[in-house]
Protein backbone atom coordinates (compact mmCIF):
# COMPACT_ATOMS: atom_id res chain seq x y z
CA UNK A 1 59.33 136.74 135.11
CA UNK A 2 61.89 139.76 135.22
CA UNK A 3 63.89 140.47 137.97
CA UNK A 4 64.33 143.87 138.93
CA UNK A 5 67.24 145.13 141.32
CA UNK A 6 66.01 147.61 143.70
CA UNK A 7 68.80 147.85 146.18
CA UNK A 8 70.35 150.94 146.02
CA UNK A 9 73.43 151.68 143.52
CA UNK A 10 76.28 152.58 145.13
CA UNK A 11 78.97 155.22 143.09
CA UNK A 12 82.06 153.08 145.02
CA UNK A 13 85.22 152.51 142.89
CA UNK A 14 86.25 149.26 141.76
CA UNK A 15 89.05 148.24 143.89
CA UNK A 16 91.93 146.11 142.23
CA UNK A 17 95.99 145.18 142.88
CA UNK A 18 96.96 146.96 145.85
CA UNK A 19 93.62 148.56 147.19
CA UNK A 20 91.63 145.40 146.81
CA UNK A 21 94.48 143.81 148.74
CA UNK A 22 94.49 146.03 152.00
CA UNK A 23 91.02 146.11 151.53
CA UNK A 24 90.70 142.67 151.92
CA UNK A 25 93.16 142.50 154.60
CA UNK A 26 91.08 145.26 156.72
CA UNK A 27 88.05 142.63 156.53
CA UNK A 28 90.28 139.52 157.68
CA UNK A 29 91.69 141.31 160.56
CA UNK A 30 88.42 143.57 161.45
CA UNK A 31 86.40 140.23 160.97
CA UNK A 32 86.43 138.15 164.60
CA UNK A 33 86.86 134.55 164.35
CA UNK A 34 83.30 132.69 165.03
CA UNK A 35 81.15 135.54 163.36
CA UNK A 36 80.34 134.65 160.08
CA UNK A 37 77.66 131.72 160.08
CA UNK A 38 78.65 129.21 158.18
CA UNK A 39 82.12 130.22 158.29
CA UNK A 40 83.38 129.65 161.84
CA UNK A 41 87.25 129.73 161.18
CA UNK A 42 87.14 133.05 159.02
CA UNK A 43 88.61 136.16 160.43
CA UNK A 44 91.24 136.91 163.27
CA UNK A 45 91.14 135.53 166.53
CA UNK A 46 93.20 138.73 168.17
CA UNK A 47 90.05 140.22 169.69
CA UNK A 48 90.39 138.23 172.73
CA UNK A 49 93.56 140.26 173.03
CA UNK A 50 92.21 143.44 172.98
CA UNK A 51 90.79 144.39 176.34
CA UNK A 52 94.83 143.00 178.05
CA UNK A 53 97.47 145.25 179.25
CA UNK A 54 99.56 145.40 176.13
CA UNK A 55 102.53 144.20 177.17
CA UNK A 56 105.70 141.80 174.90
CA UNK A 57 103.17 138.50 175.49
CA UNK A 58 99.92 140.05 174.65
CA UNK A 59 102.01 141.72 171.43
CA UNK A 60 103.45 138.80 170.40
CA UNK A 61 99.70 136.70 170.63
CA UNK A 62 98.00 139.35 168.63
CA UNK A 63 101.17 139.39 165.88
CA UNK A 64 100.40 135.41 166.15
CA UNK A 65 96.91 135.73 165.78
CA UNK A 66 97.30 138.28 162.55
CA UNK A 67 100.38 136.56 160.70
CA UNK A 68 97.92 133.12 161.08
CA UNK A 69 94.59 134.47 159.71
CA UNK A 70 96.68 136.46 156.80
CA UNK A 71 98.08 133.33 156.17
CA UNK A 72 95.40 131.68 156.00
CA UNK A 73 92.63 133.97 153.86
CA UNK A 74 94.80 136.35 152.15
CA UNK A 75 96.97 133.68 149.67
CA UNK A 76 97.96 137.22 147.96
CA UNK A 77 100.47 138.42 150.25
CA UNK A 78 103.51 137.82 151.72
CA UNK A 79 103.88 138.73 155.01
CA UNK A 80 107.71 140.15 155.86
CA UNK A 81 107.22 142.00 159.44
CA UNK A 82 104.44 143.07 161.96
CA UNK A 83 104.64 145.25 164.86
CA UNK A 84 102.33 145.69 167.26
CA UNK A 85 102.32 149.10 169.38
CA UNK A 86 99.95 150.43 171.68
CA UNK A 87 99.37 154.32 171.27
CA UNK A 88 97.74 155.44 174.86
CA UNK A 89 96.86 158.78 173.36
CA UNK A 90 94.73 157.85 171.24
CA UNK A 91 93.22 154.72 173.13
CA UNK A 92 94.17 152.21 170.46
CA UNK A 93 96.17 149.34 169.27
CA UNK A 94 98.38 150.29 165.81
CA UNK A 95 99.21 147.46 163.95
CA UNK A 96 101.96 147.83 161.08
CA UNK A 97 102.33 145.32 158.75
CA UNK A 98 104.84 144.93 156.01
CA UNK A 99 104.04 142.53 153.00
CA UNK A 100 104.60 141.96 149.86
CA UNK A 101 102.06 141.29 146.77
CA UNK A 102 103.05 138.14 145.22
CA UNK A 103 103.07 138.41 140.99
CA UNK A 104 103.23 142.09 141.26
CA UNK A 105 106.64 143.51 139.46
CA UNK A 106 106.31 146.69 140.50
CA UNK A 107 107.06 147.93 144.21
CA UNK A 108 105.77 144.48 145.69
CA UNK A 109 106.65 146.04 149.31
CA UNK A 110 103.99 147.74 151.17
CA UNK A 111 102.89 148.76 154.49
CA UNK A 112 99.64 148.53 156.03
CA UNK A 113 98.54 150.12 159.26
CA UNK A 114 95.71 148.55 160.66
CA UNK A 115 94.18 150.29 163.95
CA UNK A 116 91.71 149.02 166.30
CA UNK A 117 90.09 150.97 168.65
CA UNK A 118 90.23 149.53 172.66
């Protein structure tokens, strides 16, 4: 019997060192805790968060919440610094996280901006 793949080819780029890492960090934090069957612990527990009055606590739980699930599913990284700052304007929550790639010689330093909509 020969298989045939019908689902549709899609012309994205292959994503490697840096881009596969923020992408992969985008799915961890975008990902809420409890939503993948079979997989109950994957993801980041900050969306409880999102719907509070930002204020230092509610910061602090959702900086928690991230530095624990990258810790946990992204063994790539190195996490140095995250801030977490409301922007009113735009009805959001920016999240700025500095890391580093581990094994990567060349500018192992990044920052990723990670924005959720509230």
């Amino acid at each position: 019997m020969n298989y045939t793949d019908i689902a549709p080819k899609i012309n994205a780029k292959n994503l490697n060192g840096a881009d596969a890492v923020m992408a992969s960090m985008g799915n961890i934090l975008g990902t809420p805790k409890g939503s993948v069957p079979g997989h109950p612990e994957f993801g980041c527990g900050m969306n409880k968060y999102l719907f509070e009055q930002i204020d230092i606590l509610t910061a602090h739980m959702i900086k928690e919440e991230v530095q624990y699930a990258l810790a946990r599913w992204e063994p790539r990284v190195k996490v140095l610094d995250i801030n977490v700052n409301e922007d009113l304007d735009y009805n959001r929550i920016d999240i700025k996280i500095a890391f580093e790639i581990l094994n990567e010689a060349e500018n192992p330093e990044r920052d990723y901006i990670y924005s959720v909509k509230v």
